[in-house]
ModelCIF file with pLDDT and N, C-alpha, C, O atoms, coordinates in Angstrom:
data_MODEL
#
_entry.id   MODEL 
#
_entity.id                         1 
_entity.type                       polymer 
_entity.pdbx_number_of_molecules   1 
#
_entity_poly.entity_id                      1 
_entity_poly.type                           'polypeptide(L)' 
_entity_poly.nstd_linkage                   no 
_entity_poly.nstd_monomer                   no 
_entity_poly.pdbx_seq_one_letter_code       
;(UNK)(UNK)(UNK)(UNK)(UNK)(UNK)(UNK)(UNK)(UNK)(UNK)(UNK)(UNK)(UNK)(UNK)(UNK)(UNK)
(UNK)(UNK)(UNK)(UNK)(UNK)(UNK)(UNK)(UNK)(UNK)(UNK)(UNK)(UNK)(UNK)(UNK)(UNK)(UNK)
(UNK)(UNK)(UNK)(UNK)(UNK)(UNK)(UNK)(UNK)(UNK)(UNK)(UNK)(UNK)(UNK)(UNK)
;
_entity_poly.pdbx_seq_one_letter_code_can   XXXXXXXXXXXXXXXXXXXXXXXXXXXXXXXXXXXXXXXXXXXXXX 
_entity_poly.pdbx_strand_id                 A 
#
loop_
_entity_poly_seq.entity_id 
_entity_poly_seq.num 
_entity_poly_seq.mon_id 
_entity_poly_seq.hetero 
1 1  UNK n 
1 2  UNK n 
1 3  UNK n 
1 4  UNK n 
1 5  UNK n 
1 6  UNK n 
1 7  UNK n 
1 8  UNK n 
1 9  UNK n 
1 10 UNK n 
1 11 UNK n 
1 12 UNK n 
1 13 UNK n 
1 14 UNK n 
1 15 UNK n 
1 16 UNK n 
1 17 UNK n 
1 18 UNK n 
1 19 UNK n 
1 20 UNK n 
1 21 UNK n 
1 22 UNK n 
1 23 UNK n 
1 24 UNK n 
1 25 UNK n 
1 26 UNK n 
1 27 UNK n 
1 28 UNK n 
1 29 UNK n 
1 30 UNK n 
1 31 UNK n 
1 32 UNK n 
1 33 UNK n 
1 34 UNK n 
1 35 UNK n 
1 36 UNK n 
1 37 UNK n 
1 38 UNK n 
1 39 UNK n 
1 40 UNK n 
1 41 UNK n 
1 42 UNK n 
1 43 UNK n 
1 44 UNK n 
1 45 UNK n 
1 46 UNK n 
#
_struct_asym.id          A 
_struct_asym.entity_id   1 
#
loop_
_ma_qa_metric.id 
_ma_qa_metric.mode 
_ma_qa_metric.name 
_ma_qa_metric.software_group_id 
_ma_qa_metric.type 
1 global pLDDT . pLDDT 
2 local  pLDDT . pLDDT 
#
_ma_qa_metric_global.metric_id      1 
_ma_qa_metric_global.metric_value   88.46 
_ma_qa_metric_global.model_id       1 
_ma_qa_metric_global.ordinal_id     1 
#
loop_
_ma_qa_metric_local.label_asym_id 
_ma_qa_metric_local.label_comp_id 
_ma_qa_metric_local.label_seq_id 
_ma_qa_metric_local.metric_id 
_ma_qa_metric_local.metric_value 
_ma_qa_metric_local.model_id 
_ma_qa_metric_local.ordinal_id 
A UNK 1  2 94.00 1 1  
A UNK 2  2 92.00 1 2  
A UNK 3  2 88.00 1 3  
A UNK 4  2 81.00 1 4  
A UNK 5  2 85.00 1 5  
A UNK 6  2 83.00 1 6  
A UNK 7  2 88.00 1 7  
A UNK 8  2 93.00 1 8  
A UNK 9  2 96.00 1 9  
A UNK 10 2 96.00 1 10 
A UNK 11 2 96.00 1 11 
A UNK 12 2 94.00 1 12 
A UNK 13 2 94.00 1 13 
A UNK 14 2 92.00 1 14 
A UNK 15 2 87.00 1 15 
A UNK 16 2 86.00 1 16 
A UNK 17 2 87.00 1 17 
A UNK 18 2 79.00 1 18 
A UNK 19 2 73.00 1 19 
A UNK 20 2 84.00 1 20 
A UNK 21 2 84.00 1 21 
A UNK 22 2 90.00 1 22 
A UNK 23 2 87.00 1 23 
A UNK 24 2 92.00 1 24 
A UNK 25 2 96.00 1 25 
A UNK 26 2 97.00 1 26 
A UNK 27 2 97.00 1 27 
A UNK 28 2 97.00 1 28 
A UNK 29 2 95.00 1 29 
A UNK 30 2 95.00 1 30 
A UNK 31 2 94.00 1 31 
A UNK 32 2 93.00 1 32 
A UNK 33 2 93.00 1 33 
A UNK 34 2 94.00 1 34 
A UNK 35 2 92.00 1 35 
A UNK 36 2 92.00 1 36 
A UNK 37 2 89.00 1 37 
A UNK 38 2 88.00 1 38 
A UNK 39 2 84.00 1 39 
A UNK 40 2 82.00 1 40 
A UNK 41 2 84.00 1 41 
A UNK 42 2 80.00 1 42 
A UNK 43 2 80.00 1 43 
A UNK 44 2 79.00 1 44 
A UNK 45 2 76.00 1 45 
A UNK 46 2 71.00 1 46 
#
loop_
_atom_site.group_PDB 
_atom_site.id 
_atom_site.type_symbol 
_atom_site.label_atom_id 
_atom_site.label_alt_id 
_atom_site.label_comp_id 
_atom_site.label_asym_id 
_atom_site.label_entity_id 
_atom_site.label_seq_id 
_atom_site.pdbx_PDB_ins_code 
_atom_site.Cartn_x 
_atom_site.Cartn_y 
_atom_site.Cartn_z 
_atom_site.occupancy 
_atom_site.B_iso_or_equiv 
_atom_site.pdbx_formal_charge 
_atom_site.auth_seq_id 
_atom_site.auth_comp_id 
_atom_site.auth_asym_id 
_atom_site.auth_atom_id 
_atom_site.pdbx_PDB_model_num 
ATOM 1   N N  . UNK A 1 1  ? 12.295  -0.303  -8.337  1.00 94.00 ? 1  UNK A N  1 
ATOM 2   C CA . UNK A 1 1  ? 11.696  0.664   -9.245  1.00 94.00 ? 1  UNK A CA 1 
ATOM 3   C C  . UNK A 1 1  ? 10.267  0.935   -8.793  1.00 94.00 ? 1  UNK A C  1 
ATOM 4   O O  . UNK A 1 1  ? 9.526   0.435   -7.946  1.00 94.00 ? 1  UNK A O  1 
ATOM 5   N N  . UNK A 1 2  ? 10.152  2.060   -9.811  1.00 92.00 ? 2  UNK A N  1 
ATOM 6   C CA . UNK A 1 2  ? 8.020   2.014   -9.028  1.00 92.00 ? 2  UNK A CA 1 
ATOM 7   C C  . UNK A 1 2  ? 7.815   1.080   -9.837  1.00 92.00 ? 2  UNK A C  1 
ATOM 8   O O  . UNK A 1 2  ? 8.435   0.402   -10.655 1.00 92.00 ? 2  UNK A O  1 
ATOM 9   N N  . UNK A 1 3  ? 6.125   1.273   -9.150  1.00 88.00 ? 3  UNK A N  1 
ATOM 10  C CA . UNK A 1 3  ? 5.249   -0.163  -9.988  1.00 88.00 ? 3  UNK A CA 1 
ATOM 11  C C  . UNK A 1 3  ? 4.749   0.154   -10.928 1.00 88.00 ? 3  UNK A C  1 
ATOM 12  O O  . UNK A 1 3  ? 4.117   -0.816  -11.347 1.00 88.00 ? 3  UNK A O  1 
ATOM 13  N N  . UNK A 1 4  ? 4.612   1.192   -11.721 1.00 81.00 ? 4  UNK A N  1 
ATOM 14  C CA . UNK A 1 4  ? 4.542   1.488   -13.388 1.00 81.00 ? 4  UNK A CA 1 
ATOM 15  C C  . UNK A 1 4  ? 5.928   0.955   -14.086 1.00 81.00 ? 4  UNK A C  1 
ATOM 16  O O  . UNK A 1 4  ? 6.014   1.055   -15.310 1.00 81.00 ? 4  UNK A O  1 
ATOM 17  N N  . UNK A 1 5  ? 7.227   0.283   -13.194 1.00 85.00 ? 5  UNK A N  1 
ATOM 18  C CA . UNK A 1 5  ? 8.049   0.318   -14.376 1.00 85.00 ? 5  UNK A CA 1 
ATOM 19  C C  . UNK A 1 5  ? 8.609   -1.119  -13.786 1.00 85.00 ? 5  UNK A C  1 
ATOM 20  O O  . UNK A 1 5  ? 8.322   -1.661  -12.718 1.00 85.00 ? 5  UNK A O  1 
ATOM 21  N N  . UNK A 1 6  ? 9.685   -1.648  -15.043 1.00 83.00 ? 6  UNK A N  1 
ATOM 22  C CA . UNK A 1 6  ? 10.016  -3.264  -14.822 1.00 83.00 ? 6  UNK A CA 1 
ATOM 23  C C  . UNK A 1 6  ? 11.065  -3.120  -14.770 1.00 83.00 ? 6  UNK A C  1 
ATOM 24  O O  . UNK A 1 6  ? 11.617  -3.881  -15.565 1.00 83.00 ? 6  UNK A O  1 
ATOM 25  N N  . UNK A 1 7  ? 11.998  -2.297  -14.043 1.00 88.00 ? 7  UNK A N  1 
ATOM 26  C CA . UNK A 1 7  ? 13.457  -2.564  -14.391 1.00 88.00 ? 7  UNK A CA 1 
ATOM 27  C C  . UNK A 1 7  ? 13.708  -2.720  -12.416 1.00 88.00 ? 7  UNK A C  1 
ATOM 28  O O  . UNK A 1 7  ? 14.526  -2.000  -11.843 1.00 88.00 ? 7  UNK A O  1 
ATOM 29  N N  . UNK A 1 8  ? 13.152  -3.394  -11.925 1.00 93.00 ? 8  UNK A N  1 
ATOM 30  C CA . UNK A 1 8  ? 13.558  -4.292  -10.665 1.00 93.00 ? 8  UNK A CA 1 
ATOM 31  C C  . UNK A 1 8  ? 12.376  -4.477  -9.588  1.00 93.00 ? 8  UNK A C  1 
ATOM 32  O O  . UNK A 1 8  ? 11.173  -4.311  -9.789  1.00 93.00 ? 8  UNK A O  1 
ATOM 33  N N  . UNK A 1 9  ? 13.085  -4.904  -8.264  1.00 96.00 ? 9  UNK A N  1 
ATOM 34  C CA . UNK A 1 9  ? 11.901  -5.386  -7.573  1.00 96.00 ? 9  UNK A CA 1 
ATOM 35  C C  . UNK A 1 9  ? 11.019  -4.270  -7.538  1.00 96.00 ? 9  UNK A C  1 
ATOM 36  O O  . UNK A 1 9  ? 11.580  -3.182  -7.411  1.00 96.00 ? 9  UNK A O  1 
ATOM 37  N N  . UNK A 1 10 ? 9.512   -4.267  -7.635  1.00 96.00 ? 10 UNK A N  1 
ATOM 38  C CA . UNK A 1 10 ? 8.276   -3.368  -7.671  1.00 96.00 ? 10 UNK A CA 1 
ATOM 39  C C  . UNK A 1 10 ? 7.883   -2.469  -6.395  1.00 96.00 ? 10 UNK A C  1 
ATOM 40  O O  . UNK A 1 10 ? 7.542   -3.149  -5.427  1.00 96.00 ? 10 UNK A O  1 
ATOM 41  N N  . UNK A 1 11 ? 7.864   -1.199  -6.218  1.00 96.00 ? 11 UNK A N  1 
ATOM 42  C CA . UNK A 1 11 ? 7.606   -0.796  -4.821  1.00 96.00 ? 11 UNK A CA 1 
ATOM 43  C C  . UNK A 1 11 ? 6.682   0.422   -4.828  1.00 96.00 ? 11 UNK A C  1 
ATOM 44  O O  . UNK A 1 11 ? 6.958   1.429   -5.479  1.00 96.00 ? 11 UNK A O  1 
ATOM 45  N N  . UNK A 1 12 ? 5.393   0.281   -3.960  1.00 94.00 ? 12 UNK A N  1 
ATOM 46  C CA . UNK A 1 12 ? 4.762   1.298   -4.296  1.00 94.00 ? 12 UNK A CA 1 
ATOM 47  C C  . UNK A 1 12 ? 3.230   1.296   -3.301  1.00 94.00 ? 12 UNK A C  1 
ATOM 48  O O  . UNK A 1 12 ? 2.766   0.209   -2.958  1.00 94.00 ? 12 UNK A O  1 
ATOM 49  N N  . UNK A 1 13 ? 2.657   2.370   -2.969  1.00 94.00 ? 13 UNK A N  1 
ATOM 50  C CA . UNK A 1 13 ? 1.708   2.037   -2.393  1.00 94.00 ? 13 UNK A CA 1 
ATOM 51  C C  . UNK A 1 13 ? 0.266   0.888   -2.271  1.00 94.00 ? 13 UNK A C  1 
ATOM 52  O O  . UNK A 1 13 ? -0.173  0.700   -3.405  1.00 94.00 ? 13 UNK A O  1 
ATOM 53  N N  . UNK A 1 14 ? -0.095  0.539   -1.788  1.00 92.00 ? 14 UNK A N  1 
ATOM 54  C CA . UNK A 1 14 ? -1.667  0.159   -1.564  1.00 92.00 ? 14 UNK A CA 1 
ATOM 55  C C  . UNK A 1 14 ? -2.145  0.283   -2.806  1.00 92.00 ? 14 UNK A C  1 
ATOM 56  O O  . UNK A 1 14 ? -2.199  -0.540  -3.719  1.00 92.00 ? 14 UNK A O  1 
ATOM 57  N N  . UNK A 1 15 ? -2.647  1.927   -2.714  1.00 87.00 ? 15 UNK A N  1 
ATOM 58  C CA . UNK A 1 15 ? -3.410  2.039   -3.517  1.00 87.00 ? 15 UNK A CA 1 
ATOM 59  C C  . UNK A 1 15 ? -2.973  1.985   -5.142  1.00 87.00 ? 15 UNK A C  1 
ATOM 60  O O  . UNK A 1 15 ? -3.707  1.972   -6.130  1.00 87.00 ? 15 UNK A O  1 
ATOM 61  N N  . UNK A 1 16 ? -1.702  1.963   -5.065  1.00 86.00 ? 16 UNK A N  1 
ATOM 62  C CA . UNK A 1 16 ? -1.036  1.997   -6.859  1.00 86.00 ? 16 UNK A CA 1 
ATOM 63  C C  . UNK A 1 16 ? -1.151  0.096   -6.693  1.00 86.00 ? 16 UNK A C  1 
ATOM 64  O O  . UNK A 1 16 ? -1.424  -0.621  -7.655  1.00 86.00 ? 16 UNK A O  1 
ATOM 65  N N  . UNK A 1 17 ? -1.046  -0.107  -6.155  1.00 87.00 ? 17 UNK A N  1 
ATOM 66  C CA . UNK A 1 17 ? -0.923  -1.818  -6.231  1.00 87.00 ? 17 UNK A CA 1 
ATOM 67  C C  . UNK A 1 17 ? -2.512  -2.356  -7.132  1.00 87.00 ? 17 UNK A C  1 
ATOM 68  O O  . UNK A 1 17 ? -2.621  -3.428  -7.726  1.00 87.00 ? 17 UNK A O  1 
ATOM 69  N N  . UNK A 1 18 ? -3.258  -1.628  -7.052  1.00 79.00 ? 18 UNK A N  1 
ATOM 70  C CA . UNK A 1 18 ? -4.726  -1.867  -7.862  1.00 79.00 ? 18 UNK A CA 1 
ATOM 71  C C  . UNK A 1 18 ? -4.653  -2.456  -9.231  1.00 79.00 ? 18 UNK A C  1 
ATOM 72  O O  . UNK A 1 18 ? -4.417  -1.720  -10.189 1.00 79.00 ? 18 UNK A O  1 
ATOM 73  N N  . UNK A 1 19 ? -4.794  -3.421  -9.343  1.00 73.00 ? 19 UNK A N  1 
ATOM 74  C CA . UNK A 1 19 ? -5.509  -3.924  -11.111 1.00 73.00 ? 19 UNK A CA 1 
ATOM 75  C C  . UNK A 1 19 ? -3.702  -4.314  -11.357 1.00 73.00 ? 19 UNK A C  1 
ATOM 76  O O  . UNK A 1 19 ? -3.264  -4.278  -12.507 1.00 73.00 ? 19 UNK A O  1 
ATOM 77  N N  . UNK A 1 20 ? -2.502  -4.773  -9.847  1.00 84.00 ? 20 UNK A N  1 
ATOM 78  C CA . UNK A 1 20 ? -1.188  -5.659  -10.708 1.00 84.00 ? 20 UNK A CA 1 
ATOM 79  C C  . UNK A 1 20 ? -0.918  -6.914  -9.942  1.00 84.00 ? 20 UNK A C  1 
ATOM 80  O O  . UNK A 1 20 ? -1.147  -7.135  -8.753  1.00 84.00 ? 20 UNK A O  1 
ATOM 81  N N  . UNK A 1 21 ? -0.357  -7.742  -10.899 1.00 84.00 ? 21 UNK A N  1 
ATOM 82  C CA . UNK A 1 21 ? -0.132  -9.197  -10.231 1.00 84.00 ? 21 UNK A CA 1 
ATOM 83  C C  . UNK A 1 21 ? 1.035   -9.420  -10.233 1.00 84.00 ? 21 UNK A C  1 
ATOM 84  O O  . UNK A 1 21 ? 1.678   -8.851  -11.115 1.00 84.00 ? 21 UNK A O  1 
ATOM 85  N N  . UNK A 1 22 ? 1.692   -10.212 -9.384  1.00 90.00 ? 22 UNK A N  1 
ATOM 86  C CA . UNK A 1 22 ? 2.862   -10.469 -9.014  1.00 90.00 ? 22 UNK A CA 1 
ATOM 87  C C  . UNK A 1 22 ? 2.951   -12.203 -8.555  1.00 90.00 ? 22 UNK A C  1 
ATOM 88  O O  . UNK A 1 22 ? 2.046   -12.946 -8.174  1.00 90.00 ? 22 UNK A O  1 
ATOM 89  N N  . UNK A 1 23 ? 4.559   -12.506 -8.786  1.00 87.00 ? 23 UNK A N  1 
ATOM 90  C CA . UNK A 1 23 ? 4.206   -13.960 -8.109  1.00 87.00 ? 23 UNK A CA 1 
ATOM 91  C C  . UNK A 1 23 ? 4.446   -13.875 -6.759  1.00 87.00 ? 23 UNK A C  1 
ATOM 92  O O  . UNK A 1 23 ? 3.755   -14.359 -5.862  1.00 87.00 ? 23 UNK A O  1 
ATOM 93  N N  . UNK A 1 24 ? 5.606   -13.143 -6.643  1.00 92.00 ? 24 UNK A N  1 
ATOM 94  C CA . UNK A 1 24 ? 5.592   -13.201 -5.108  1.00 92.00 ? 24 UNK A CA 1 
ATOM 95  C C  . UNK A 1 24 ? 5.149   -11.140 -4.278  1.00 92.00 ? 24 UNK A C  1 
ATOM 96  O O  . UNK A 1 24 ? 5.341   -10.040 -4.797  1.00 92.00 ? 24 UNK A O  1 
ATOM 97  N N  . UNK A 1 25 ? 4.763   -11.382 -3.392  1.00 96.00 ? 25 UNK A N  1 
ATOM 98  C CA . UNK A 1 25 ? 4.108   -10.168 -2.594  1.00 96.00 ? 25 UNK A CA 1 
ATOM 99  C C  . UNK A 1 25 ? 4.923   -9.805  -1.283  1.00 96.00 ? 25 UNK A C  1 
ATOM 100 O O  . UNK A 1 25 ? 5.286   -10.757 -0.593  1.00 96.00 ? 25 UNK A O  1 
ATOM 101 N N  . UNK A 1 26 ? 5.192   -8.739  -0.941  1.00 97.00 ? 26 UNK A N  1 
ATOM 102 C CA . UNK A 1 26 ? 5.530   -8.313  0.664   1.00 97.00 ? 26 UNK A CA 1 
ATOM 103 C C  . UNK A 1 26 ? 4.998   -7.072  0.686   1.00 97.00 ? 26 UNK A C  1 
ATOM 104 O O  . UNK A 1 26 ? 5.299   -6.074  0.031   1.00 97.00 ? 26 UNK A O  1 
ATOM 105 N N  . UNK A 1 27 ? 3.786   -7.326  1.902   1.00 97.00 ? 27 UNK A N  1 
ATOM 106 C CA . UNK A 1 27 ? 3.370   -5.841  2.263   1.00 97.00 ? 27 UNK A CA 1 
ATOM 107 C C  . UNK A 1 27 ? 3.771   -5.734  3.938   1.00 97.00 ? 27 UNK A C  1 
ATOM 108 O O  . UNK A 1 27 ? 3.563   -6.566  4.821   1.00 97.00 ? 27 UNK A O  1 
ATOM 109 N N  . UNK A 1 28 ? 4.315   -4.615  4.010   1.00 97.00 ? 28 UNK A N  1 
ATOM 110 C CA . UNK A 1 28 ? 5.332   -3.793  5.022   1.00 97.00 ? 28 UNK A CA 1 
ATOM 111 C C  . UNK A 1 28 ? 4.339   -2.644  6.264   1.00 97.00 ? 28 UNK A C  1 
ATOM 112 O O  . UNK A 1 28 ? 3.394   -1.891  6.031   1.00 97.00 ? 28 UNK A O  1 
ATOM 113 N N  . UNK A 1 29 ? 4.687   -2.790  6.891   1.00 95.00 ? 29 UNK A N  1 
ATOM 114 C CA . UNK A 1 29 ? 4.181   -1.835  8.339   1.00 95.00 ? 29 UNK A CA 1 
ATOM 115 C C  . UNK A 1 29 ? 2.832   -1.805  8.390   1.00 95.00 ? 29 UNK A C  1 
ATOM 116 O O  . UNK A 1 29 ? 2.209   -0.763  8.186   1.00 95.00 ? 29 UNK A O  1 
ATOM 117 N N  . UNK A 1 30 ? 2.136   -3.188  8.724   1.00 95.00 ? 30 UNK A N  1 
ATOM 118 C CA . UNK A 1 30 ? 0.724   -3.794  8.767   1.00 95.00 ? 30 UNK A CA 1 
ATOM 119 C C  . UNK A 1 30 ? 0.579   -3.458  9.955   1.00 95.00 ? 30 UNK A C  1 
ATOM 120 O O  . UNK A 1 30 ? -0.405  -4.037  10.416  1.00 95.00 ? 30 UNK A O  1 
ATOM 121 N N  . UNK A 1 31 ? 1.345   -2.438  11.101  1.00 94.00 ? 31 UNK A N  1 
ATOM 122 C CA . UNK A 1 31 ? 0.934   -2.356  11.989  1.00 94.00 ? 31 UNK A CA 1 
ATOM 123 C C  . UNK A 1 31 ? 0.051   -1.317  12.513  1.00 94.00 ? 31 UNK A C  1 
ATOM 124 O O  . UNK A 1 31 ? -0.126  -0.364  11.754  1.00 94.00 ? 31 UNK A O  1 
ATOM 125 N N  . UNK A 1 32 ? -0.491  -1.293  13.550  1.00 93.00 ? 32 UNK A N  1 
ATOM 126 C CA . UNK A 1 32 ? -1.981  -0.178  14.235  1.00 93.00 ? 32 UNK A CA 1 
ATOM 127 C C  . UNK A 1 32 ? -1.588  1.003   14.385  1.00 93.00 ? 32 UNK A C  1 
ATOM 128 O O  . UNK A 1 32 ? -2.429  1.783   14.831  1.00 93.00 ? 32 UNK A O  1 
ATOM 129 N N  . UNK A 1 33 ? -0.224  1.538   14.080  1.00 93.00 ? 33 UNK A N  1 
ATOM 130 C CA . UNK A 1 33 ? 0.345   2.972   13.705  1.00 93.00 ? 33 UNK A CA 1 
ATOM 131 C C  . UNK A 1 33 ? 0.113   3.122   12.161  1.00 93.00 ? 33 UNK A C  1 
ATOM 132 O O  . UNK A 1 33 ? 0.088   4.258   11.686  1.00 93.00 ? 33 UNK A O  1 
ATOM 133 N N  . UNK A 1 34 ? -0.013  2.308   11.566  1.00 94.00 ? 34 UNK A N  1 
ATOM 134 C CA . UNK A 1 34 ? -0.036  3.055   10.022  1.00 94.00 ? 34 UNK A CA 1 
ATOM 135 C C  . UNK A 1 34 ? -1.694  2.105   9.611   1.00 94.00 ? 34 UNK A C  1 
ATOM 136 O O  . UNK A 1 34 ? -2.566  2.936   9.355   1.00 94.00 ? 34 UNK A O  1 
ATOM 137 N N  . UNK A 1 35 ? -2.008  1.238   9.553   1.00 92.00 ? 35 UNK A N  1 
ATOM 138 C CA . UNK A 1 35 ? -2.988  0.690   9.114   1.00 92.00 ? 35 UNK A CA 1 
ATOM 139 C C  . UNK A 1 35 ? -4.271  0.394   10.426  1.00 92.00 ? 35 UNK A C  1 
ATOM 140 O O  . UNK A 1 35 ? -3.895  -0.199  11.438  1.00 92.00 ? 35 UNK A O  1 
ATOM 141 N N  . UNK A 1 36 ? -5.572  0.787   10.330  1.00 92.00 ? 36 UNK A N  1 
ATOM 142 C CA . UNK A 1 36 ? -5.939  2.058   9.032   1.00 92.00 ? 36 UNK A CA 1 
ATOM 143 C C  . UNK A 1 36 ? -5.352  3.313   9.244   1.00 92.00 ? 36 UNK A C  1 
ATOM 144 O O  . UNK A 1 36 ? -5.084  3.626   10.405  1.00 92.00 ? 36 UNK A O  1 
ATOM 145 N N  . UNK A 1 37 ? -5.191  3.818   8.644   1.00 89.00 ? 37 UNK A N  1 
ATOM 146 C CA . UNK A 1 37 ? -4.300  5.554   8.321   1.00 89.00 ? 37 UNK A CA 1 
ATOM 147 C C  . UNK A 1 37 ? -5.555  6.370   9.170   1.00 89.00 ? 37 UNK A C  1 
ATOM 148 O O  . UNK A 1 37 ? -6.467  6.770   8.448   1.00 89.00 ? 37 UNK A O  1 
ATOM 149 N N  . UNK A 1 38 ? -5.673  6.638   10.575  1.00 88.00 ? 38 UNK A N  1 
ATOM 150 C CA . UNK A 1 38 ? -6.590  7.682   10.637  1.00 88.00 ? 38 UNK A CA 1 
ATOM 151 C C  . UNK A 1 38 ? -7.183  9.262   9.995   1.00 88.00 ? 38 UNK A C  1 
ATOM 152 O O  . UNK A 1 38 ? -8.285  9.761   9.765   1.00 88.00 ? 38 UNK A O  1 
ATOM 153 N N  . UNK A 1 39 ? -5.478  9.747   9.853   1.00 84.00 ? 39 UNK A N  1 
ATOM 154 C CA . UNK A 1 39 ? -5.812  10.785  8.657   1.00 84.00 ? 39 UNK A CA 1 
ATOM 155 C C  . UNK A 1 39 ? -6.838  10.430  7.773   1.00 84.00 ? 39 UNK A C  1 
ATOM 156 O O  . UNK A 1 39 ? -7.823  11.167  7.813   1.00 84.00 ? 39 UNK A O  1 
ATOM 157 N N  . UNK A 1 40 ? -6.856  9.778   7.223   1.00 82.00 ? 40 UNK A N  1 
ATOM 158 C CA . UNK A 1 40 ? -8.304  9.199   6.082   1.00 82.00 ? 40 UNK A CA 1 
ATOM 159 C C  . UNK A 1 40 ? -9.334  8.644   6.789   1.00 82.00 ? 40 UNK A C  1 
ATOM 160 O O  . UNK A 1 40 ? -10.209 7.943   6.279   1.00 82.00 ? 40 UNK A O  1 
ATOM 161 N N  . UNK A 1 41 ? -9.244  9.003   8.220   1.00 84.00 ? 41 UNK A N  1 
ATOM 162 C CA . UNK A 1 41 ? -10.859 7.670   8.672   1.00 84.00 ? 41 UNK A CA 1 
ATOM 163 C C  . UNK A 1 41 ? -11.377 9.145   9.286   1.00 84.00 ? 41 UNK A C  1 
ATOM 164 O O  . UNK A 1 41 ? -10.584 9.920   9.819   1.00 84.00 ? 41 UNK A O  1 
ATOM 165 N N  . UNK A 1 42 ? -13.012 9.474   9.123   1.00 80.00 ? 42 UNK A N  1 
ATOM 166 C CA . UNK A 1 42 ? -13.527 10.310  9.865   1.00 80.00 ? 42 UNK A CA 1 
ATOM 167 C C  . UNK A 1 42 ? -13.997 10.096  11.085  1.00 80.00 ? 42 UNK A C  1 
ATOM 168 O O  . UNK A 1 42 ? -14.815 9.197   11.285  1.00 80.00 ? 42 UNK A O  1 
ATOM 169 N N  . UNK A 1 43 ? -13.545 10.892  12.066  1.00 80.00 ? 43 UNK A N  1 
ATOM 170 C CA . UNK A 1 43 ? -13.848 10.539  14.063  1.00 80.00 ? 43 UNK A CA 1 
ATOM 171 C C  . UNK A 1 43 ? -15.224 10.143  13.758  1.00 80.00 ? 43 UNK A C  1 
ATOM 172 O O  . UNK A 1 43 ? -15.881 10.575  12.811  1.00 80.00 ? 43 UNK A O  1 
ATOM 173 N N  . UNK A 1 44 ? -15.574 9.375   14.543  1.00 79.00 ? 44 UNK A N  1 
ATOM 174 C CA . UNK A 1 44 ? -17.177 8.461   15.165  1.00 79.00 ? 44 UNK A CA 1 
ATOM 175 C C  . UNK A 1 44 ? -17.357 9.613   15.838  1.00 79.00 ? 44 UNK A C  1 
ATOM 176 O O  . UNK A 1 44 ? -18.374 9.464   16.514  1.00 79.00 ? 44 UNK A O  1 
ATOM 177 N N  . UNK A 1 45 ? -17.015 10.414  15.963  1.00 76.00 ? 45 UNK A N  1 
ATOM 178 C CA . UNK A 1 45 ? -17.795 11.688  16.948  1.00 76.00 ? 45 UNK A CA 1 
ATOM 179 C C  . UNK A 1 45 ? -18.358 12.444  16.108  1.00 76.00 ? 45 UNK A C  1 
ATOM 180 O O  . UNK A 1 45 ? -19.531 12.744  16.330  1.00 76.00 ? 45 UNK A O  1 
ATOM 181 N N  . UNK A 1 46 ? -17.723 12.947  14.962  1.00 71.00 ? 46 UNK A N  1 
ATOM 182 C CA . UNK A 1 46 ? -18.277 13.528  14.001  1.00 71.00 ? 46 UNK A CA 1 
ATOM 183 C C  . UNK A 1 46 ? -19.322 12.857  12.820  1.00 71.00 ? 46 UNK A C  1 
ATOM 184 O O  . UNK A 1 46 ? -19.789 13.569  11.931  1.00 71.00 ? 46 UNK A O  1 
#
């Protein structure tokens, strides 16, 4: 389900994950293609 709702395991971005607790956690595709998201980072050139 999303993470506004309790009817199964919780799934949802980063940023919706803010201000919830859980006992157990899995965060997914920690890799240098998605994290950091360049779309959102501004070039060092600029």
């Amino acid at each position: 389900c999303a993470l506004a709702e309790n009817s199964g395991v919780r799934v949802g971005t980063m940023h919706s994950m803010k201000g919830l607790e859980f006992r157990c956690v899995a965060v997914v595709s920690v890799g240098a293609e998605h994290l950091p998201d360049l779309a959102h980072v501004t070039d060092a050139s600029e």
